[in-house]
Protein backbone atom coordinates (compact mmCIF):
# COMPACT_ATOMS: atom_id res chain seq x y z
CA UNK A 1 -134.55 42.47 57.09
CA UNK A 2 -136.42 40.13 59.04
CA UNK A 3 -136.14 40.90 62.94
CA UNK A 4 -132.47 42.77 61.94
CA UNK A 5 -131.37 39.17 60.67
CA UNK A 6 -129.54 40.17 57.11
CA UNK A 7 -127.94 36.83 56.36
CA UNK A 8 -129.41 33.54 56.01
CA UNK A 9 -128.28 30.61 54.86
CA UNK A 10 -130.77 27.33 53.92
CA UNK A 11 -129.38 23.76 54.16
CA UNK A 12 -132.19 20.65 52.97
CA UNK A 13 -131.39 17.68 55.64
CA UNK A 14 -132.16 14.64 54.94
CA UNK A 15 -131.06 14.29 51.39
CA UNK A 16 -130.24 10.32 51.97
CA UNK A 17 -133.86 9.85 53.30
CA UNK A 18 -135.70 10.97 49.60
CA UNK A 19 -136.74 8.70 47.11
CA UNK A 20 -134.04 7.57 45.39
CA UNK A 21 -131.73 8.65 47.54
CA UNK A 22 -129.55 12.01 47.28
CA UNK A 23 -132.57 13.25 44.21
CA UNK A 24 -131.53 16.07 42.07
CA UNK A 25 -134.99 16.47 41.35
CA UNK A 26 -136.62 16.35 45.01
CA UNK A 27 -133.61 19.03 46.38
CA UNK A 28 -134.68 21.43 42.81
CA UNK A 29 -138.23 20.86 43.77
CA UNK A 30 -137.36 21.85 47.46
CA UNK A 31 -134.90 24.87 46.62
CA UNK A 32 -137.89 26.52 44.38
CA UNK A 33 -140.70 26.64 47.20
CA UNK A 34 -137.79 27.79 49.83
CA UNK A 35 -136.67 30.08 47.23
CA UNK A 36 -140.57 31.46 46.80
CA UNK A 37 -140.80 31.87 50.82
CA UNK A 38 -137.46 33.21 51.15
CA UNK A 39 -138.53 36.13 48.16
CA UNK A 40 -141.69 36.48 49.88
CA UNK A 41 -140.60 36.81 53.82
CA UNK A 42 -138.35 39.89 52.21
CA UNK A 43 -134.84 38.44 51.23
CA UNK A 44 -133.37 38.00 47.95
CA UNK A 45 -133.03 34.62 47.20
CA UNK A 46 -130.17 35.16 44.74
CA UNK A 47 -127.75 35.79 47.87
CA UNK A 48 -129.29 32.95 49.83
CA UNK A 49 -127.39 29.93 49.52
CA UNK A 50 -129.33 26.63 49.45
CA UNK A 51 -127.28 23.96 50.19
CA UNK A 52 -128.30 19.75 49.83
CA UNK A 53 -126.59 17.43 53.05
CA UNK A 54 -127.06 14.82 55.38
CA UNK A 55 -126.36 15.37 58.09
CA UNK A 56 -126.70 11.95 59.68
CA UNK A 57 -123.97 10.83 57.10
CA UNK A 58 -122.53 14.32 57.04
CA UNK A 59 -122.39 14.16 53.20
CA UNK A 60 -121.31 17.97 51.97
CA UNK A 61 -120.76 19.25 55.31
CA UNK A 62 -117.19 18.95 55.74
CA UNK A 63 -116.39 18.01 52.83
CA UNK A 64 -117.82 17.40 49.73
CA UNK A 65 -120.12 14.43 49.32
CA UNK A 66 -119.61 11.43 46.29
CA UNK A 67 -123.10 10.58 46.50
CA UNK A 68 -124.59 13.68 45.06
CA UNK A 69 -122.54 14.00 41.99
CA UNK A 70 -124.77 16.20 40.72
CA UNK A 71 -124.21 18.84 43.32
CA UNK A 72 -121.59 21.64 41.67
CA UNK A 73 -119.90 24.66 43.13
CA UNK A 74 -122.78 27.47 43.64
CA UNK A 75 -121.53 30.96 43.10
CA UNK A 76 -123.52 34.13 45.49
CA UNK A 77 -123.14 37.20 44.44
CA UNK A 78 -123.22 40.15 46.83
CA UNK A 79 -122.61 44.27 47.46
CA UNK A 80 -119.18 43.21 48.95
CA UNK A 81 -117.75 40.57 46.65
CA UNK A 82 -118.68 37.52 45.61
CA UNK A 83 -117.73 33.68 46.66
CA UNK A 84 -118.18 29.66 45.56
CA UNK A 85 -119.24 26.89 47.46
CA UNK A 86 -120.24 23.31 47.66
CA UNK A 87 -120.25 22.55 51.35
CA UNK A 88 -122.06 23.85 54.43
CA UNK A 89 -118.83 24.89 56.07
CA UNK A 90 -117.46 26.97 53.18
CA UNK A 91 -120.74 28.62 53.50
CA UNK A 92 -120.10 29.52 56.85
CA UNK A 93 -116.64 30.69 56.64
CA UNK A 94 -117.75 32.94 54.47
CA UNK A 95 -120.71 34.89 56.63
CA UNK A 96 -120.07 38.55 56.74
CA UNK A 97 -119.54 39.51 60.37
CA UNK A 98 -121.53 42.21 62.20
CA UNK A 99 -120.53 45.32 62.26
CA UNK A 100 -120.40 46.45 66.35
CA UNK A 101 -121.33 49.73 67.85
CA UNK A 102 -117.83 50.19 69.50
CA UNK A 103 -118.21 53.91 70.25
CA UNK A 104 -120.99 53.19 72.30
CA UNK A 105 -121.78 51.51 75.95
CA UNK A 106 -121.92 47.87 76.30
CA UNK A 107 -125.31 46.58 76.45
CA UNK A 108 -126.71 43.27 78.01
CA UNK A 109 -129.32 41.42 77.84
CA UNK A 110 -131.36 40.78 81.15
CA UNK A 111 -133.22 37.37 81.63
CA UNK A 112 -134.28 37.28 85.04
CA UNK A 113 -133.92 38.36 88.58
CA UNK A 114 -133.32 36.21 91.53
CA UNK A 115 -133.59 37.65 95.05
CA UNK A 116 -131.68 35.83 97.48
């Protein structure tokens, strides 16, 4: 994992801004080169979800969006289970939380020191 970061999740702004708007063809062309990076920076881009929205309109944030018809419920398959989505917040909801040290002391983080 990348800097201990074992879940990511990819969402392509801007979908009203391409050319015709909301493109099935520009977000396939997109999800293929971030699906080459994300295989080559070390994850494995089956369990990545890539996700089209706008959010200036916040088309399939919330809820999903009528002007990308085209975009159908994505399945991810993982060690612990599996789950669907179609918008960025069923994404999130379904994030596997860390697992936390509790047997151990409480650690944190230092930024600065001020003498007064």
């Amino acid at each position: 994992f990348t800097l201990g970061v074992k879940q990511i999740i990819v969402a392509v702004n801007k979908m009203d801004s391409t050319e015709p708007k909301f493109s099935e063809d520009r977000f396939n062309e997109i999800r293929k080169e971030v699906a080459a990076y994300v295989k080559k920076v070390g994850y494995n881009p089956t369990t990545v979800p890539i996700i089209p929205i706008s959010g200036f309109n916040g088309d399939n944030m919330l809820e999903k969006s009528d002007k990308m018809g085209w975009w159908k419920k994505q399945k991810i398959e993982r060690k612990n289970g599996s789950y669907e989505y179609e918008t960025l917040l069923e994404v999130l909801d379904n994030i596997d939380p860390p697992t936390r040290p509790v047997n151990k002391p409480l650690r944190l983080p230092l930024q600065d020191v001020y003498k007064i």
